[in-house]
PDB file of N, CA and C in Angstrom:
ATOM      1  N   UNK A   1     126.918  98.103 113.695  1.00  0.00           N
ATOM      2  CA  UNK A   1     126.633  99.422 113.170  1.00  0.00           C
ATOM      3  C   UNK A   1     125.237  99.891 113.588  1.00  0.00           C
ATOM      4  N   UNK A   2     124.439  99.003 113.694  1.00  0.00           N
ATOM      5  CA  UNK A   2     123.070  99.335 113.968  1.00  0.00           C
ATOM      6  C   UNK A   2     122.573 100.069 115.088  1.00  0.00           C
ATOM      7  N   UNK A   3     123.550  99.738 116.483  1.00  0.00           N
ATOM      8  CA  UNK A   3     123.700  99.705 117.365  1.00  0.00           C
ATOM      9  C   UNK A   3     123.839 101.162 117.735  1.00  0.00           C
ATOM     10  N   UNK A   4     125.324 101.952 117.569  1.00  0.00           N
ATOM     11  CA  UNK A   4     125.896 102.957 117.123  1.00  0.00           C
ATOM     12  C   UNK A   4     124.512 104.179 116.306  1.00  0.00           C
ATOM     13  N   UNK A   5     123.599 103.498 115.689  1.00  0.00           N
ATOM     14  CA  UNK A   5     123.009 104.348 114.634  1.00  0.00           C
ATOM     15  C   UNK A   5     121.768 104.465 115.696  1.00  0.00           C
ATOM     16  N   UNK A   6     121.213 103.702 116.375  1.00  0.00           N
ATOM     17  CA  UNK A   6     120.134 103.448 117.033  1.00  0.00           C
ATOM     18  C   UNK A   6     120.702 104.466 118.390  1.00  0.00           C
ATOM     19  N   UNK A   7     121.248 104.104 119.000  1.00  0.00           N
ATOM     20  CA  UNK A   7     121.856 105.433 119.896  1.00  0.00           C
ATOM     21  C   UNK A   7     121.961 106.820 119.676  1.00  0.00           C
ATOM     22  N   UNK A   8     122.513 106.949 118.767  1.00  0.00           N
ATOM     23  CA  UNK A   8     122.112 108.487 117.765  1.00  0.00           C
ATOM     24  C   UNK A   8     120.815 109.084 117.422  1.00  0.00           C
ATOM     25  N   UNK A   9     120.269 107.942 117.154  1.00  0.00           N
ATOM     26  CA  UNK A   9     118.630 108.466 116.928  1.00  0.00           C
ATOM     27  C   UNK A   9     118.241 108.757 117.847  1.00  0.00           C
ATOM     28  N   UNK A  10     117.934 107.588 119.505  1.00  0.00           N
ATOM     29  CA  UNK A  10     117.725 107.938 120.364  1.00  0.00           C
ATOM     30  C   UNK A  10     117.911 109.476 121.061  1.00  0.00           C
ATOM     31  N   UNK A  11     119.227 109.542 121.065  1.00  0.00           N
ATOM     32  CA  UNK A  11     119.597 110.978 121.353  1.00  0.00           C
ATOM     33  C   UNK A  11     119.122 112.584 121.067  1.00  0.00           C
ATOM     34  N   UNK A  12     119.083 111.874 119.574  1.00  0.00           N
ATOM     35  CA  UNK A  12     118.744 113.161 118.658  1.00  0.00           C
ATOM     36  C   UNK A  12     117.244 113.310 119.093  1.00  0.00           C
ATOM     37  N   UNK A  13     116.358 112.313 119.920  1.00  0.00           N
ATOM     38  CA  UNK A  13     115.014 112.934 119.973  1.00  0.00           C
ATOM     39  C   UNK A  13     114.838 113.318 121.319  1.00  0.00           C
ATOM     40  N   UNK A  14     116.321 113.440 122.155  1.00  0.00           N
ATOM     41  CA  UNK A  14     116.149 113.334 123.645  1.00  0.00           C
ATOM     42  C   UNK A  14     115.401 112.698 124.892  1.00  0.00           C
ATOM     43  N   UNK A  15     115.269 110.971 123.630  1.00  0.00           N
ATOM     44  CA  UNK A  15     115.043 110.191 124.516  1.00  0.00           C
ATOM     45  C   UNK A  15     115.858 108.557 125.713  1.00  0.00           C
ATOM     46  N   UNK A  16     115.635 108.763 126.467  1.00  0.00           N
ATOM     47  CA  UNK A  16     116.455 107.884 127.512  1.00  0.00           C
ATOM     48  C   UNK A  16     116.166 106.358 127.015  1.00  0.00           C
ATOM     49  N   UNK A  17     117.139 105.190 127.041  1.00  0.00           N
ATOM     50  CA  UNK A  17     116.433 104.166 127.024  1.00  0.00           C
ATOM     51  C   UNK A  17     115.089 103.655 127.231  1.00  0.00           C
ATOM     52  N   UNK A  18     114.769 104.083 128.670  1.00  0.00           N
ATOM     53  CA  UNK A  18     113.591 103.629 128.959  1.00  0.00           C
ATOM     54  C   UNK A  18     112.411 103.916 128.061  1.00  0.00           C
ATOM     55  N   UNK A  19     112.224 105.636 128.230  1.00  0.00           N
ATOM     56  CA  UNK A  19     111.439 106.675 127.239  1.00  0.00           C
ATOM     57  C   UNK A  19     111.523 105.280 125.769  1.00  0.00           C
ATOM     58  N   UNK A  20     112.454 105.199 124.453  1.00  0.00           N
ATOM     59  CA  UNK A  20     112.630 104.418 123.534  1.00  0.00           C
ATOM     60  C   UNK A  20     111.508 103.115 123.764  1.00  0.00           C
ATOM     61  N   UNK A  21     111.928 102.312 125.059  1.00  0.00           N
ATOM     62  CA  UNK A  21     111.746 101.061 125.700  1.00  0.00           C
ATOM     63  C   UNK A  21     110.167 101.081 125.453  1.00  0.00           C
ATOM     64  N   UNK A  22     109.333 102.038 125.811  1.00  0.00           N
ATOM     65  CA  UNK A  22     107.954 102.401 126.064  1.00  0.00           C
ATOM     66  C   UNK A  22     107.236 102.320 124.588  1.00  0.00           C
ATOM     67  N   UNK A  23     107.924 103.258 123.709  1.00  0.00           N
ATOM     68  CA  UNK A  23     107.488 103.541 122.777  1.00  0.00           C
ATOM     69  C   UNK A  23     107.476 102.299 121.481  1.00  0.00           C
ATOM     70  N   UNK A  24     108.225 101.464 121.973  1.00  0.00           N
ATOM     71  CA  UNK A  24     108.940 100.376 120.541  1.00  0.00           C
ATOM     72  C   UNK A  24     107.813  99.514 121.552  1.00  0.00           C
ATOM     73  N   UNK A  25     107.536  99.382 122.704  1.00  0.00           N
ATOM     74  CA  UNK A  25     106.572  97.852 123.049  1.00  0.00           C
ATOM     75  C   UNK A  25     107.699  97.118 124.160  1.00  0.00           C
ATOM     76  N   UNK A  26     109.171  97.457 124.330  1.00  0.00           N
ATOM     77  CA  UNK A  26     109.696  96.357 124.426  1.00  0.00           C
ATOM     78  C   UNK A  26     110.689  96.955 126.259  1.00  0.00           C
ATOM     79  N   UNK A  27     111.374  96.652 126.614  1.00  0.00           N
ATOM     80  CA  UNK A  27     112.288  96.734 127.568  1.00  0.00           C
ATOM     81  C   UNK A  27     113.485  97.820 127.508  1.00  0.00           C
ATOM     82  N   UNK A  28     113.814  98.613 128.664  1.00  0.00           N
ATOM     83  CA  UNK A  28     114.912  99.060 128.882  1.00  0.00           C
ATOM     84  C   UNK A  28     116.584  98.503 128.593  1.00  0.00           C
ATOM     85  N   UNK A  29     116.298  97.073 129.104  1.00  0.00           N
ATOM     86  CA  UNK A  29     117.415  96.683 128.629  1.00  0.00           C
ATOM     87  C   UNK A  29     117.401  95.590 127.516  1.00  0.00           C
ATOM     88  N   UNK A  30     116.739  95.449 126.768  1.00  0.00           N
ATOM     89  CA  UNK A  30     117.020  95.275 125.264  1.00  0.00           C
ATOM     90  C   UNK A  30     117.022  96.409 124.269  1.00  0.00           C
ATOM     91  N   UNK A  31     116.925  97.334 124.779  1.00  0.00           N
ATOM     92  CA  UNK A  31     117.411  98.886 124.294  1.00  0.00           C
ATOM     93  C   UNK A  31     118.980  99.120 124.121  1.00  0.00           C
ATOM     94  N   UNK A  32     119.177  98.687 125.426  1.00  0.00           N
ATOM     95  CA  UNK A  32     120.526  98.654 125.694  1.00  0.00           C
ATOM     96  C   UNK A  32     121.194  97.718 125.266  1.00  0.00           C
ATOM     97  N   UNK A  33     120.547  96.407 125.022  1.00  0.00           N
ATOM     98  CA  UNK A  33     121.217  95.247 124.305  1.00  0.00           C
ATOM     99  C   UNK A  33     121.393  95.475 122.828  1.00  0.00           C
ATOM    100  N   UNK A  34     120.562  95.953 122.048  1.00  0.00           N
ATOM    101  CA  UNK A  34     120.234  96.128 120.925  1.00  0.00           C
ATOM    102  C   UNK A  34     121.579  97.806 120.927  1.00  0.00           C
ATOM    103  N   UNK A  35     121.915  98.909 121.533  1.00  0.00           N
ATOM    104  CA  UNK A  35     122.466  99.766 121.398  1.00  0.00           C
ATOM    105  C   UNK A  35     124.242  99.399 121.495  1.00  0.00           C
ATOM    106  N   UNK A  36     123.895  97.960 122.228  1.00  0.00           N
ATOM    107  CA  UNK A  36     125.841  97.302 122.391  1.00  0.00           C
ATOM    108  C   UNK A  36     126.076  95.840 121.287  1.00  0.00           C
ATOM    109  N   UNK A  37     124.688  96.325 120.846  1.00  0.00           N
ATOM    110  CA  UNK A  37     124.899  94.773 119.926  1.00  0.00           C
ATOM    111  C   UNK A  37     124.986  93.545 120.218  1.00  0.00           C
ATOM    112  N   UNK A  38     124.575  93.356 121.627  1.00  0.00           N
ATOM    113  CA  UNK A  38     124.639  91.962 122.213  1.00  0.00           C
ATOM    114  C   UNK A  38     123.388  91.099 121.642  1.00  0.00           C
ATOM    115  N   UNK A  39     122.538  91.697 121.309  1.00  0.00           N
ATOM    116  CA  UNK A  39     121.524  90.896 120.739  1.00  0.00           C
ATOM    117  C   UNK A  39     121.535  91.680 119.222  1.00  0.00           C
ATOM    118  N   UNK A  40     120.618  90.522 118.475  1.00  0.00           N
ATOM    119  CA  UNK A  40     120.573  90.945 117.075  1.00  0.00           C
ATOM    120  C   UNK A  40     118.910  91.746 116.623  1.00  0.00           C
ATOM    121  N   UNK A  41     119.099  92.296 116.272  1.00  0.00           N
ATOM    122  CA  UNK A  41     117.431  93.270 115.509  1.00  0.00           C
ATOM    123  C   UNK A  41     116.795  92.372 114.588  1.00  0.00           C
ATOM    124  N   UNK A  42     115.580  92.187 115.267  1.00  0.00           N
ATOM    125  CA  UNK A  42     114.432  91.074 114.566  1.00  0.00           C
ATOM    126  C   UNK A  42     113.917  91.831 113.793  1.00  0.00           C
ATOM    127  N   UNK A  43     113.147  91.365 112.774  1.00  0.00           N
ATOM    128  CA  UNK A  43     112.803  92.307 111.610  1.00  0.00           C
ATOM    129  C   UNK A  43     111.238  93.306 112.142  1.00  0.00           C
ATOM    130  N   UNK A  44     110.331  92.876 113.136  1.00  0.00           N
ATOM    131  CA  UNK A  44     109.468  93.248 113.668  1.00  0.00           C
ATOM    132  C   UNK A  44     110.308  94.720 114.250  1.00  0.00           C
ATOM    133  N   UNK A  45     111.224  94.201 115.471  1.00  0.00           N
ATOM    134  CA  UNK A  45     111.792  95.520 115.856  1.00  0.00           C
ATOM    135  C   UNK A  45     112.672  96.548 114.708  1.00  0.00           C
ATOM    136  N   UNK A  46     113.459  96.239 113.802  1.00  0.00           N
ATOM    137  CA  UNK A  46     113.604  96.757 112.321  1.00  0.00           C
ATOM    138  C   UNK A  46     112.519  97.955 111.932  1.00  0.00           C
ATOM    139  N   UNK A  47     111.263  97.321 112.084  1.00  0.00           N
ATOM    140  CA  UNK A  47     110.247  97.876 111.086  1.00  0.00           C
ATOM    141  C   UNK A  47     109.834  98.981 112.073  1.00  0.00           C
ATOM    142  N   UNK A  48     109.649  98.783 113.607  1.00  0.00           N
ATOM    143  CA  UNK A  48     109.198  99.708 114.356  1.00  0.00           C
ATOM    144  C   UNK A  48     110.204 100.926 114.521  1.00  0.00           C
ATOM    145  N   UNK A  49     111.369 100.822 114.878  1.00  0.00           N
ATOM    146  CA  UNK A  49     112.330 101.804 114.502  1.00  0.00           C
ATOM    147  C   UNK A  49     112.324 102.448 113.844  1.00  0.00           C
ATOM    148  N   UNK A  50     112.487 102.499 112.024  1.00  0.00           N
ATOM    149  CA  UNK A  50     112.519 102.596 111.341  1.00  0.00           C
ATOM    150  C   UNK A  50     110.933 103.540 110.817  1.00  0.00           C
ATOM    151  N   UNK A  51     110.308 102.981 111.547  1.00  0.00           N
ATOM    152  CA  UNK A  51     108.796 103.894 111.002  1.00  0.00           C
ATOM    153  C   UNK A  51     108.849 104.975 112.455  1.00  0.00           C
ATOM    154  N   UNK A  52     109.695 104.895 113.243  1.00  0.00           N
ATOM    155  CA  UNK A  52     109.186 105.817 114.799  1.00  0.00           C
ATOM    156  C   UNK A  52     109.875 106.959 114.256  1.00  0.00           C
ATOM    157  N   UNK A  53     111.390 106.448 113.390  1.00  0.00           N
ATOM    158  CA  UNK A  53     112.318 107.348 113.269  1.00  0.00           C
ATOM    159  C   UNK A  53     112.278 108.015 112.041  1.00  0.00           C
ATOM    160  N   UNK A  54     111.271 107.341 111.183  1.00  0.00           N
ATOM    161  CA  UNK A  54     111.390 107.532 109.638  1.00  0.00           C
ATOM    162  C   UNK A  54     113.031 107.457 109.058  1.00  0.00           C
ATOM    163  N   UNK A  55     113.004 106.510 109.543  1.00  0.00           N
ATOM    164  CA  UNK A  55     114.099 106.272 108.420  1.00  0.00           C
ATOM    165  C   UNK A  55     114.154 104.872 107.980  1.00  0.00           C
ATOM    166  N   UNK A  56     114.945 104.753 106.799  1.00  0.00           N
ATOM    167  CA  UNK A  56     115.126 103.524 106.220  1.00  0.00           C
ATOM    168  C   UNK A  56     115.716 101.901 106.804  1.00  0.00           C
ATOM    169  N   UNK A  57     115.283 100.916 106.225  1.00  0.00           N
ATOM    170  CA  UNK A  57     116.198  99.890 107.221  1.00  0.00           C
ATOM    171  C   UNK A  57     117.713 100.050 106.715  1.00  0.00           C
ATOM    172  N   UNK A  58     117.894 100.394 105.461  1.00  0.00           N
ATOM    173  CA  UNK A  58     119.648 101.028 104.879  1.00  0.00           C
ATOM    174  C   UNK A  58     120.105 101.452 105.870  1.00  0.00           C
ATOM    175  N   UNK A  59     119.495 102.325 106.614  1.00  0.00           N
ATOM    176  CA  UNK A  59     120.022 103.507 107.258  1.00  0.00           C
ATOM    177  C   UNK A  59     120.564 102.777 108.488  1.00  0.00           C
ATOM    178  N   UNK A  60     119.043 102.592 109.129  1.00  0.00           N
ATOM    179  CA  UNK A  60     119.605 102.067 110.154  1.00  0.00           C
ATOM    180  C   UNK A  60     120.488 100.830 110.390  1.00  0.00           C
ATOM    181  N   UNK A  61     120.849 100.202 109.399  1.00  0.00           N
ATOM    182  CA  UNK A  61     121.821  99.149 109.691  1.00  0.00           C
ATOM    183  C   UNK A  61     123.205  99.054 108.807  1.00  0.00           C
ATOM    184  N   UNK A  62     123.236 100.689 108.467  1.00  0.00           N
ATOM    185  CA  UNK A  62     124.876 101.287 108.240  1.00  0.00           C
ATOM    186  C   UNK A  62     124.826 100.947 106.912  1.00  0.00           C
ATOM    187  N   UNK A  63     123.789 100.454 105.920  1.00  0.00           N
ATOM    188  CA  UNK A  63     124.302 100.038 104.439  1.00  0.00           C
ATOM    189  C   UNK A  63     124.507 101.420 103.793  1.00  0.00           C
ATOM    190  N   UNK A  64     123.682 102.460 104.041  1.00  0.00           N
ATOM    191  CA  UNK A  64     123.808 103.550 103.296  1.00  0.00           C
ATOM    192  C   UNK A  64     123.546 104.798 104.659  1.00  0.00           C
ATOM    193  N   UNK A  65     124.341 106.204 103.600  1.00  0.00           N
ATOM    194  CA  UNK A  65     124.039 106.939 104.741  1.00  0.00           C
ATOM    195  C   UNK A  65     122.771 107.692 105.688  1.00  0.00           C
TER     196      UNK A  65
END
């Protein structure tokens, strides 16, 4: 779910993986790993999301809307 929710955000700020990649500290394709769910969200990357996007960790990991 996280995955799915993290793509949406991305979008909604009209930014590209990479653009995201820059801003979180981390890689293009753990953007992409993290957007197909092949890897799991460490609580460090959790917290950076979550404060870039203002939103909650609920949110972003589908517990609430």
């Amino acid at each position: 779910m996280y995955g799915k929710n993290l793509k949406q955000l991305r979008l909604s700020k009209g930014l590209t993986q990479k653009q995201l990649a820059e801003i979180l500290n981390t890689t293009q394709i753990n953007i992409s790993r993290l957007e197909l769910e092949i890897i799991d969200l460490s609580t460090d990357m959790t917290i950076k999301i979550c404060k870039y996007f203002d939103i909650s960790a609920d949110y972003l990991l589908g517990i609430e809307n």
